[in-house]
N, C-alpha and C. Protein backbone atom coordinates (compact mmCIF):
# COMPACT_ATOMS: atom_id res chain seq x y z
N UNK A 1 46.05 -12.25 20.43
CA UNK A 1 45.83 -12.57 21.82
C UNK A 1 44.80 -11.61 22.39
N UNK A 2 43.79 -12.16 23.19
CA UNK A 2 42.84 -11.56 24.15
C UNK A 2 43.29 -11.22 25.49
N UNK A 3 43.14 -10.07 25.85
CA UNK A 3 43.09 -9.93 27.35
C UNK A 3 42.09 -9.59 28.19
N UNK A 4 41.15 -10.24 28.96
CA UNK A 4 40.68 -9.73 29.66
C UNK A 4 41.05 -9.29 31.16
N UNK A 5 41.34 -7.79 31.32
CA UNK A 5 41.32 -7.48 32.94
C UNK A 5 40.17 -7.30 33.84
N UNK A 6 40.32 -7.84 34.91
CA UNK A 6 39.31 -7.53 35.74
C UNK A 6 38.61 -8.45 35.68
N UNK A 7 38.79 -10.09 34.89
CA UNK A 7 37.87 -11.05 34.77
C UNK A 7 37.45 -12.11 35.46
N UNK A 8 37.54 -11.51 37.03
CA UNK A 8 36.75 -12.30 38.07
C UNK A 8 36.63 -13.82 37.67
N UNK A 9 35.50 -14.60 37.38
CA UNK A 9 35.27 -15.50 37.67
C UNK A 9 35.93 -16.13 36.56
N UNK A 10 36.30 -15.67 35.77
CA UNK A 10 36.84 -16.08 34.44
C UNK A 10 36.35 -16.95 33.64
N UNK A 11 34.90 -17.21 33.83
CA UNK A 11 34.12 -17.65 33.17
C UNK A 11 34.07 -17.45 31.09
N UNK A 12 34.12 -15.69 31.03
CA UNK A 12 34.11 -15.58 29.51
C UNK A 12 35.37 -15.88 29.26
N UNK A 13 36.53 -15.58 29.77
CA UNK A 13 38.20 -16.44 29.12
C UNK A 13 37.41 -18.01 28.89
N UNK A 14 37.64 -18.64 29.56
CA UNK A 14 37.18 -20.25 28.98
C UNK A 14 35.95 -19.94 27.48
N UNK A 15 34.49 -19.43 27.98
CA UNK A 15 33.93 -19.13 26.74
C UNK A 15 34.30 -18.49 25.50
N UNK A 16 35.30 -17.48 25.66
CA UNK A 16 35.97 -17.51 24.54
C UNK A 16 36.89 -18.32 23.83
N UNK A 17 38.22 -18.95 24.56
CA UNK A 17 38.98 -20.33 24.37
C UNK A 17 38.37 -20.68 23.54
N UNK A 18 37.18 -21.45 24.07
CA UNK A 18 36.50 -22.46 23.78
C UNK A 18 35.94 -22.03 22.25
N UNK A 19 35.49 -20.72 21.72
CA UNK A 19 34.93 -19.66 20.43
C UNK A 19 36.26 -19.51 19.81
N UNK A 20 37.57 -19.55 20.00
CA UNK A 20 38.22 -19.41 18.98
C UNK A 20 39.80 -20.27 19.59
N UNK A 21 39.70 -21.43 19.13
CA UNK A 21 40.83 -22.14 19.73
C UNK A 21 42.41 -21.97 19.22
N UNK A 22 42.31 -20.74 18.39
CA UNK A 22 43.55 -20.66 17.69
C UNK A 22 43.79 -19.18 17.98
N UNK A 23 43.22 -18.49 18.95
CA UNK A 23 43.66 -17.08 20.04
C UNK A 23 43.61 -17.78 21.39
N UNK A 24 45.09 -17.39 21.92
CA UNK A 24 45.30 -17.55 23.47
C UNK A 24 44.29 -15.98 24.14
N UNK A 25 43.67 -16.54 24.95
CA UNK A 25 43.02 -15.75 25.90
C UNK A 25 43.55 -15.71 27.04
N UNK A 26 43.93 -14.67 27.64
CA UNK A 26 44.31 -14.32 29.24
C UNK A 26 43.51 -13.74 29.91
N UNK A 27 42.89 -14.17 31.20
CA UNK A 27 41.97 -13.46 32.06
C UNK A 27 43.11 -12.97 33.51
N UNK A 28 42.97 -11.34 33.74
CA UNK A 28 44.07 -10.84 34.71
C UNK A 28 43.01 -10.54 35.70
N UNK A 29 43.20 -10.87 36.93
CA UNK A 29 42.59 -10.14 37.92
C UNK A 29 43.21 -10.47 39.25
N UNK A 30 43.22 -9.05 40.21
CA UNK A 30 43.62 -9.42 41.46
C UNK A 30 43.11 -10.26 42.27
N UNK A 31 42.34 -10.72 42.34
CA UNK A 31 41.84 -12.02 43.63
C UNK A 31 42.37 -13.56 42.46
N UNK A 32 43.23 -13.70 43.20
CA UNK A 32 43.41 -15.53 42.50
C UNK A 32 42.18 -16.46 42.80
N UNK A 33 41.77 -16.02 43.99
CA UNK A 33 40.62 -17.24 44.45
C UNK A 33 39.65 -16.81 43.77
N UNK A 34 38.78 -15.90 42.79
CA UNK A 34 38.04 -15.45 41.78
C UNK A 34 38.23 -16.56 40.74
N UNK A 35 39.07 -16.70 40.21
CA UNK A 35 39.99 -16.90 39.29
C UNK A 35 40.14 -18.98 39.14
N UNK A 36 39.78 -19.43 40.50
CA UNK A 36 40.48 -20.46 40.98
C UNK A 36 39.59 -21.47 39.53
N UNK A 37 38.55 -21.67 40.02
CA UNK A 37 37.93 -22.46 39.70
C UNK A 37 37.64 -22.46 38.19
N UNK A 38 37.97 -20.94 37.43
CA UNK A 38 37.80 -20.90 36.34
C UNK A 38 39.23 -21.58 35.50
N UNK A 39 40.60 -21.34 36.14
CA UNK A 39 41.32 -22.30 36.36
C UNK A 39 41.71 -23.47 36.08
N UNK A 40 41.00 -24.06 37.12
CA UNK A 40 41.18 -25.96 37.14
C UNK A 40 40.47 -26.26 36.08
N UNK A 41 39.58 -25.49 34.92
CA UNK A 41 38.44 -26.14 34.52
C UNK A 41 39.01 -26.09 32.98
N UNK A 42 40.39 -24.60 32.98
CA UNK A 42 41.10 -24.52 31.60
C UNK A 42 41.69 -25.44 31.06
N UNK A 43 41.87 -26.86 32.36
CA UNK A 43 43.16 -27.60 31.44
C UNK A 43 43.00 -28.09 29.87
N UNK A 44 41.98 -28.67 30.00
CA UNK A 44 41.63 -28.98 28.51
C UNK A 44 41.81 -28.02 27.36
N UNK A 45 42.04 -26.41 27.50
CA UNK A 45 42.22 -25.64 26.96
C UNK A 45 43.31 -25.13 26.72
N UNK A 46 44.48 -25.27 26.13
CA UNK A 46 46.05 -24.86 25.61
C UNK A 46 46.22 -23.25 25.47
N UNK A 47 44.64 -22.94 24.92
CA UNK A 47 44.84 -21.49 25.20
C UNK A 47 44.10 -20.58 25.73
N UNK A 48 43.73 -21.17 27.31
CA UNK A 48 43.17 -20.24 27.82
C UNK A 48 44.56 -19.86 29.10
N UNK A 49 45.14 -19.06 29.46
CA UNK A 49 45.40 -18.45 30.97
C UNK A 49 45.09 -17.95 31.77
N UNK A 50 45.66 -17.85 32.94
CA UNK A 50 44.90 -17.14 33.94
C UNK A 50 45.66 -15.92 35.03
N UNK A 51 46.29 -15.37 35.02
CA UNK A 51 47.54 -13.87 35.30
C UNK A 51 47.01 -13.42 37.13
N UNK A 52 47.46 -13.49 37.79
CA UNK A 52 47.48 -12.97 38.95
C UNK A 52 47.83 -11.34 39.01
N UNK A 53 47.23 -10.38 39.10
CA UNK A 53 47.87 -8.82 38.89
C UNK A 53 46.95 -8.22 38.26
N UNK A 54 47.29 -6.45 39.49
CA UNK A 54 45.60 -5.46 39.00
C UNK A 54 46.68 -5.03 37.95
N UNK A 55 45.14 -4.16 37.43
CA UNK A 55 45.48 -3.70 36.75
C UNK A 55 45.90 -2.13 36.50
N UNK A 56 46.71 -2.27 37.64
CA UNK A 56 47.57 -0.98 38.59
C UNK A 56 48.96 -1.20 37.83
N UNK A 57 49.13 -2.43 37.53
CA UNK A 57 50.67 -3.21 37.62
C UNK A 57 50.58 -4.58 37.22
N UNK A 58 50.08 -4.28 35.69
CA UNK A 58 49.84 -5.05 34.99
C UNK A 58 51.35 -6.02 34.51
N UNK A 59 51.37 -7.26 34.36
CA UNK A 59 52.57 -8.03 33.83
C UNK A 59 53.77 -7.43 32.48
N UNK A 60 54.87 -7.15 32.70
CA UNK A 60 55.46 -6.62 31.79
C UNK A 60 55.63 -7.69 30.35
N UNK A 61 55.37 -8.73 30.65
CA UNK A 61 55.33 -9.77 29.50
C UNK A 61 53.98 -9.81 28.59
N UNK A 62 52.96 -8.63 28.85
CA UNK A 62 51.97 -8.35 28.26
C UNK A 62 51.97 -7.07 27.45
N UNK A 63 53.25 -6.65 27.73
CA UNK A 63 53.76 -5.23 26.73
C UNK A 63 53.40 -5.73 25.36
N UNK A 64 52.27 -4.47 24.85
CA UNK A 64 51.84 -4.46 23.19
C UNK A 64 52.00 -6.34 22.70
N UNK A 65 51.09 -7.10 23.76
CA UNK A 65 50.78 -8.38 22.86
C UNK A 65 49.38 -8.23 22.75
N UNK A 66 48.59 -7.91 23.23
CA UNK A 66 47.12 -8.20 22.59
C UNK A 66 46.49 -7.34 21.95
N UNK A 67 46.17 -7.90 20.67
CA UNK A 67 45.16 -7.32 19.80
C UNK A 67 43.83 -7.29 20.43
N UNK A 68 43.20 -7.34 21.39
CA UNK A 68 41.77 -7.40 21.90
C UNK A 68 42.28 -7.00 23.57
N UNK A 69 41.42 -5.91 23.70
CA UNK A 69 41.76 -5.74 25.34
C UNK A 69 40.49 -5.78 25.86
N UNK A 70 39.46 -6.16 26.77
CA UNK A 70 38.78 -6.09 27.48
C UNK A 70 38.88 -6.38 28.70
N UNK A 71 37.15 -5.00 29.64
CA UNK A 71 37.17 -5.31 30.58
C UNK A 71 35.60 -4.81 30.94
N UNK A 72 35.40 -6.02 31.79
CA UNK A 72 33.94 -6.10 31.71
C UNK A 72 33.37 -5.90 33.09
N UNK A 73 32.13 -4.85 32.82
CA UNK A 73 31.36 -4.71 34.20
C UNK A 73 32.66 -4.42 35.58
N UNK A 74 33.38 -3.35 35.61
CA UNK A 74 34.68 -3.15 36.92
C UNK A 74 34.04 -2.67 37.71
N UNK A 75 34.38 -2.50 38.60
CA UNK A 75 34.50 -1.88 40.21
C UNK A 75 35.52 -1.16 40.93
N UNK A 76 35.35 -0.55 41.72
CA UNK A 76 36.17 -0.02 42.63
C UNK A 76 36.97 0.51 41.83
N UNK A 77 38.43 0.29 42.04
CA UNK A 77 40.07 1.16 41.37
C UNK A 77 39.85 1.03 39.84
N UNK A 78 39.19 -0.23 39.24
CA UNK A 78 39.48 -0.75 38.05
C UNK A 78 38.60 0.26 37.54
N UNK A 79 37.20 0.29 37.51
CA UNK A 79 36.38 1.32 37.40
C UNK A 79 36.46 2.42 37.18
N UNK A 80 37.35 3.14 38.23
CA UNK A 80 37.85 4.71 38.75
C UNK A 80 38.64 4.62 37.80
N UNK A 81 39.56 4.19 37.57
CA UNK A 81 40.39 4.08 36.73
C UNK A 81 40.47 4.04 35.21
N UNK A 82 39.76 3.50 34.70
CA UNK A 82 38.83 3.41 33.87
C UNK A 82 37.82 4.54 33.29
N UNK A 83 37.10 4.81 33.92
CA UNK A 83 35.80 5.94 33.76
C UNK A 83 36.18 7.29 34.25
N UNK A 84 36.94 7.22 35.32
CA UNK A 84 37.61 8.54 35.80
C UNK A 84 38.65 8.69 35.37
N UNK A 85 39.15 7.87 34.86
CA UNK A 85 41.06 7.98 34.47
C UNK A 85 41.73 8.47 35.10
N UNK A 86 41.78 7.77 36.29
CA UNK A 86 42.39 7.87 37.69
C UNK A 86 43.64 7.05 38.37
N UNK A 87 44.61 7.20 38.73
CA UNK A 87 45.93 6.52 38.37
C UNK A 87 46.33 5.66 36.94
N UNK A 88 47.71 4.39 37.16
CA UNK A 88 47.98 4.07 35.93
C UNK A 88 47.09 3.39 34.92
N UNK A 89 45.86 2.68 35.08
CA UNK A 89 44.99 1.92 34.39
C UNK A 89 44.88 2.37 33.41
N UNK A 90 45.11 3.24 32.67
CA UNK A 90 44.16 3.47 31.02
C UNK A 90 45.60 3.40 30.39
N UNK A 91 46.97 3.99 31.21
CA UNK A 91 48.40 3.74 30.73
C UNK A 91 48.88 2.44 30.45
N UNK A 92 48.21 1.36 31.18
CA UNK A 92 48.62 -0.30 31.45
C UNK A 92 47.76 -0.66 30.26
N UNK A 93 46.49 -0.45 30.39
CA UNK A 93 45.75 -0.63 29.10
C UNK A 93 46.40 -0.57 28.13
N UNK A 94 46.95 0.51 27.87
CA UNK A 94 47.65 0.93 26.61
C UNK A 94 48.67 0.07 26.47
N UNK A 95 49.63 -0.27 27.27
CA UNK A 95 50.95 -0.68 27.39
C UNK A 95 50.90 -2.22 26.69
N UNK A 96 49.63 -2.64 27.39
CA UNK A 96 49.59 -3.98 26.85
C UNK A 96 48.84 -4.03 25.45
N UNK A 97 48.08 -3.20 24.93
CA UNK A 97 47.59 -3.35 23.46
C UNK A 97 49.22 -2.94 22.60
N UNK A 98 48.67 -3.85 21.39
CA UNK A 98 49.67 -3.71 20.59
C UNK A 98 48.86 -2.33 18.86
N UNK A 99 49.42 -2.04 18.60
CA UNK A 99 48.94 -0.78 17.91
C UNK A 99 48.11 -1.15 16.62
N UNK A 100 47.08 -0.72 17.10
CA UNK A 100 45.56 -1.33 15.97
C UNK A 100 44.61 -2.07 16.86
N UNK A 101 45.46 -2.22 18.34
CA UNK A 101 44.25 -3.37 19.35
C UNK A 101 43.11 -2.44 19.76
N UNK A 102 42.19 -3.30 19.66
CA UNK A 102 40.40 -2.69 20.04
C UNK A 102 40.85 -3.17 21.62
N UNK A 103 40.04 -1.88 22.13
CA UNK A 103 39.60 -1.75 23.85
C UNK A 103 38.06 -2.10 23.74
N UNK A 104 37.58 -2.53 24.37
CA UNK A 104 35.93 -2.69 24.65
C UNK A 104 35.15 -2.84 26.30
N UNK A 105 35.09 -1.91 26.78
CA UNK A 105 34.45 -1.80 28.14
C UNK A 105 33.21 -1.55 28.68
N UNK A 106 32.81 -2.50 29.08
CA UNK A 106 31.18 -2.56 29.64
C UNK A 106 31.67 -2.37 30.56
N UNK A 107 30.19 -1.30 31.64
CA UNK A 107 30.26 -1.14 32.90
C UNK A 107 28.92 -0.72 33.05
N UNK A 108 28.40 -0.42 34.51
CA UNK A 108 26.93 -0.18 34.69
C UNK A 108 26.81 0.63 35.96
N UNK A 109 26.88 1.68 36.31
CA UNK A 109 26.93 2.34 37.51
C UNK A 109 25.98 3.08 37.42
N UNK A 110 24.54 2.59 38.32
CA UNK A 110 23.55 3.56 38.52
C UNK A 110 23.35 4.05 39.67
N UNK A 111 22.45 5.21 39.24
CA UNK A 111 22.86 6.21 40.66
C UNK A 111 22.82 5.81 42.17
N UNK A 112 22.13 4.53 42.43
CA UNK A 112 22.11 3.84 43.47
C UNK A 112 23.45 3.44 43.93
N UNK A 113 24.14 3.22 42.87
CA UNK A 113 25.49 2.57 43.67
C UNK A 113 26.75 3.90 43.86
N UNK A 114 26.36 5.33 43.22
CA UNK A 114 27.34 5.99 43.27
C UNK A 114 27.69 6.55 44.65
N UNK A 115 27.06 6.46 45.61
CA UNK A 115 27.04 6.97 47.16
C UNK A 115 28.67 5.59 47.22
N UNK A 116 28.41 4.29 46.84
CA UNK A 116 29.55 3.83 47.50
C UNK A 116 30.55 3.79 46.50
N UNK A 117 30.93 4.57 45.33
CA UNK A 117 32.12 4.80 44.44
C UNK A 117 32.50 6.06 44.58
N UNK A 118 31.49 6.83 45.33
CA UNK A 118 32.08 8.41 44.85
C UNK A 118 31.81 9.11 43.70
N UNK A 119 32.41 10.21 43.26
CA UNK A 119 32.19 10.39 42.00
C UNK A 119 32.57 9.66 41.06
N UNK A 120 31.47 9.10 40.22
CA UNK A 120 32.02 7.96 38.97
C UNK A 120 31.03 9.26 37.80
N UNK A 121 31.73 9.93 36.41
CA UNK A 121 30.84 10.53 35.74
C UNK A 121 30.13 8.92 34.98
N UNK A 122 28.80 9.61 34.11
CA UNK A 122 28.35 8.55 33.44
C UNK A 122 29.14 8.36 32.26
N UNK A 123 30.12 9.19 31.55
CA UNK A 123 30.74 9.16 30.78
C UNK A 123 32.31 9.46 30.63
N UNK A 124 33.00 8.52 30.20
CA UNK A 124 34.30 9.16 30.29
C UNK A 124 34.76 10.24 29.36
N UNK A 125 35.30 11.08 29.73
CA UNK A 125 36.41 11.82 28.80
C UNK A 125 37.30 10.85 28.06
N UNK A 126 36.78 11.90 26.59
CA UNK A 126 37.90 11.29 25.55
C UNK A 126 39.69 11.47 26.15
N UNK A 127 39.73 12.47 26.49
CA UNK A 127 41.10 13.32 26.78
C UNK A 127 42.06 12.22 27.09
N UNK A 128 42.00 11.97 28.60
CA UNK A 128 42.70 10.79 29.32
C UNK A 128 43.03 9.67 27.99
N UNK A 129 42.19 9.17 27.45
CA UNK A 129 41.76 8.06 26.74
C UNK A 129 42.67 8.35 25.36
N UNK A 130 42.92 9.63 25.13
CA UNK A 130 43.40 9.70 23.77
C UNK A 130 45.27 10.12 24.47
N UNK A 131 45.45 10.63 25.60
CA UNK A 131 46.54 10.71 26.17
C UNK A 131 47.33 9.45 26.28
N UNK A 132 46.83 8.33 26.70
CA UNK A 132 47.40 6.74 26.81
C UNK A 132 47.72 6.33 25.41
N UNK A 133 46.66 6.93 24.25
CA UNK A 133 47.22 6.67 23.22
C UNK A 133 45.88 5.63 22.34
N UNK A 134 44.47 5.93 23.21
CA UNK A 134 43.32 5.18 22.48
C UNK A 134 42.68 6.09 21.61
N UNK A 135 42.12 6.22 20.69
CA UNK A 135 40.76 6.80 19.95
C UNK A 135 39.59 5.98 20.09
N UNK A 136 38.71 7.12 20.48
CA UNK A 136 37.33 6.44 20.85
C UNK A 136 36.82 6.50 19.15
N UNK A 137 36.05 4.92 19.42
CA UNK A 137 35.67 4.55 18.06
C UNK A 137 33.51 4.92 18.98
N UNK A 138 33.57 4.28 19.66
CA UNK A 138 31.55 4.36 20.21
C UNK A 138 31.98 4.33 21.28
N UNK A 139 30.80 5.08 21.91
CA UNK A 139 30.38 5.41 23.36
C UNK A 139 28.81 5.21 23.42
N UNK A 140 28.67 4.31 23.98
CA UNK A 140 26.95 4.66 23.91
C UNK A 140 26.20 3.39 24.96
N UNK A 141 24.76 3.59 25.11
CA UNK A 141 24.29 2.20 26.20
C UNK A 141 24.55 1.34 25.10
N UNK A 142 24.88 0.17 26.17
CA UNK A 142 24.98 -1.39 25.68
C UNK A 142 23.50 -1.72 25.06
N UNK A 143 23.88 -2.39 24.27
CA UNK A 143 22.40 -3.86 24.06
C UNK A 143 22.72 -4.70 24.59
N UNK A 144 21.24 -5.50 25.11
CA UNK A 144 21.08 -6.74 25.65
C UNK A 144 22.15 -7.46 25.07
N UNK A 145 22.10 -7.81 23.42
CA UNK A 145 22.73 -8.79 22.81
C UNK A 145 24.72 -8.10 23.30
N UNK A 146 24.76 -6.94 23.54
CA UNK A 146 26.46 -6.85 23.70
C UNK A 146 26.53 -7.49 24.82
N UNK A 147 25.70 -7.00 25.50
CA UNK A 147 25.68 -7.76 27.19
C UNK A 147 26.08 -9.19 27.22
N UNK A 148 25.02 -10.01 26.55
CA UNK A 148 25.36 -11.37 26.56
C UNK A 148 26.42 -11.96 25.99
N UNK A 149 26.66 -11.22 24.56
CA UNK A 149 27.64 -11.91 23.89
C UNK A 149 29.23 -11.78 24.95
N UNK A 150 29.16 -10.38 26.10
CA UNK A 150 30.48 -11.08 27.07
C UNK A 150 30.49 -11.91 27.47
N UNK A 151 29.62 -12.38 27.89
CA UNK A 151 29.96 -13.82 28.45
C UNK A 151 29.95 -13.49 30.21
N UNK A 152 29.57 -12.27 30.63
CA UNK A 152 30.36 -11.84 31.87
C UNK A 152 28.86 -12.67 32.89
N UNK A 153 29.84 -13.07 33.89
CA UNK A 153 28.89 -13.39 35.03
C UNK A 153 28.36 -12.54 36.13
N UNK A 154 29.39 -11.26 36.06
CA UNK A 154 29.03 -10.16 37.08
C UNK A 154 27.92 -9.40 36.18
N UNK A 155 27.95 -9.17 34.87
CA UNK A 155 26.63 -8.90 34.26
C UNK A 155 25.46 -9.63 34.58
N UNK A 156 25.50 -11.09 34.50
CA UNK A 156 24.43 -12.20 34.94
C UNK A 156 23.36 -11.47 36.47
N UNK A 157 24.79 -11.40 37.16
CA UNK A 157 24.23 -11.32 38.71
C UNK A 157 23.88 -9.64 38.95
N UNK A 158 24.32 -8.54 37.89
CA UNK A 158 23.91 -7.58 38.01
C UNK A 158 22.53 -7.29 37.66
N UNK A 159 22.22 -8.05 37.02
CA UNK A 159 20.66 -7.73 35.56
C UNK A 159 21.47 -7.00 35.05
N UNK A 160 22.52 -6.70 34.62
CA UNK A 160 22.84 -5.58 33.65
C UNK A 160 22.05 -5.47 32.18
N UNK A 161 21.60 -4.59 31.98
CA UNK A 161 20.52 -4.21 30.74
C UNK A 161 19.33 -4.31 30.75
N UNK A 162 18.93 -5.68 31.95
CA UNK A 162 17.75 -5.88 32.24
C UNK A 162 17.10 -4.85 33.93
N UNK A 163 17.48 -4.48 34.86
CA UNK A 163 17.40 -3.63 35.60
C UNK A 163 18.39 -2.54 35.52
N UNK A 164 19.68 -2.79 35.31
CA UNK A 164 20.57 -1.18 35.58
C UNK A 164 20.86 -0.93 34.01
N UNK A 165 20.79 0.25 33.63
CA UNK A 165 21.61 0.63 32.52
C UNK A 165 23.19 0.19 32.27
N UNK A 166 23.61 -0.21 31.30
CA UNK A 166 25.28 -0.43 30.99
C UNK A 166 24.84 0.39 29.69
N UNK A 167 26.80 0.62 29.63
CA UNK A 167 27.35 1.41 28.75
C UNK A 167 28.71 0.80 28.31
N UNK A 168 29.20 0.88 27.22
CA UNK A 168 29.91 0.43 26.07
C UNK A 168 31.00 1.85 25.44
N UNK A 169 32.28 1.07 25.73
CA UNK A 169 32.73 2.09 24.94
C UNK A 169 33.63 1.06 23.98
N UNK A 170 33.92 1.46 22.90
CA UNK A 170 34.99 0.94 21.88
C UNK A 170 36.01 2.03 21.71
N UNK A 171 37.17 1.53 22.13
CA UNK A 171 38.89 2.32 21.32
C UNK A 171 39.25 1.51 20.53
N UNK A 172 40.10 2.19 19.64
CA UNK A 172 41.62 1.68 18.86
C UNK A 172 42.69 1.85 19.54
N UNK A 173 43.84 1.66 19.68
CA UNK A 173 45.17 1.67 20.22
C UNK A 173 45.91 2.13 18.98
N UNK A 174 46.31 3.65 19.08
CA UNK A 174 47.00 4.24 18.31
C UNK A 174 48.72 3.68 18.01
C-alpha cells in the first residue's frame, strides 16, 4: 500500500492507481475540498482512496500498513514538520510505515518564500529522522525527471526544478 500525505489535489493517487492496479493507494490531506474532485473521478478505481486527516493525527487504521510513504512539495505544519521535525509528523510518518517502507519527500523552499515559513533549514537533520525510526538512504536536489515522475500538481504550478530548486530525500523505516 501507498500513502500519500499532504496530497492536495490528489491528482498523483489516481496516476498512480491507474500505474499499478494491484497497490491500493491512499491520498491523506486536511482540506477535503482539495481532495473533492480527485475523488469523484476514483470511482472507476477499486484502489485508489481518499482519507480526510493532517498529518498531525494521522488515521490509526494506517498503523505500519504502507510499504511506500510519500509526501510531495508540503507547506506550512506539514513542511515544518517534516524539514524541521517539528511536532508529531515524522512520528505519524513512522507509525504508518510498516518496517522496510521507503519515505520519499520532495519539497522546494527558496529563499523568497522563507520570510513567510520562518525558519525552514535547506536541509533536514538526520537525528529527528533516525529518532522516529527512518535511515536516510539520499538527500540531495531533485531531477527534473524525479519531479515529473510525482505526478504532483503543486510541482506543475510551482515550476519546481524549472524556476525554484527542489530537494529529495529517501528513508527506510527501520
Amino acid at each position: 500500500m501507498s500513502v500519500d500525505v499532504g496530497t492536495g489535489d490528489g491528482k498523483a493517487v489516481l496516476r498512480w492507481a491507474r500505474a499499478e492496479p494491484d497497490r491500493l493507494v491512499i491520498g491523506v490531506d486536511a482540506n477535503a475540498a482539495g481532495m473533492r474532485a480527485a475523488a469523484r473521478r476514483s470511482t472507476g478505481l477499486p484502489n485508489a482512496a481518499f482519507v480526510v486527516a493532517a498529518a498531525e493525527s494521522l488515521p490509526d487504521d494506517l498503523t505500519g500498513a504502507a510499504d511506500r510513504v510519500t509526501v510531495q512539495f508540503p507547506w506550512g505544519s506539514l513542511l515544518r514538520g517534516i524539514v524541521c521535525a517539528k511536532g508529531p509528523v515524522l512520528a505519524n510518518l513512522a507509525r504508518i510505515a510498516a518496517p522496510g517502507a521507503t519515505l520519499v519527500v520532495l519539497w522546494s523552499v527558496p529563499d523568497r518564500d522563507r520570510a513567510a515559513l520562518g525558519p525552514v533549514p535547506t536541509r533536514p537533520a538526520e537525528e529527528p529522522f533516525a529518532a522516529a525510526g527512518f535511515e536516510f538512504r539520499d538527500l540531495r536536489p531533485a531531477t527534473i525527471a524525479e519531479i515529473d515522475a510525482a505526478g504532483s500538481s503543486w510541482a506543475k504550478r510551482l515550476r519546481a526544478g524549472a524556476d525554484r530548486p527542489a530537494m529529495i530525500l529517501s528513508a527506510v523505516r527501520r
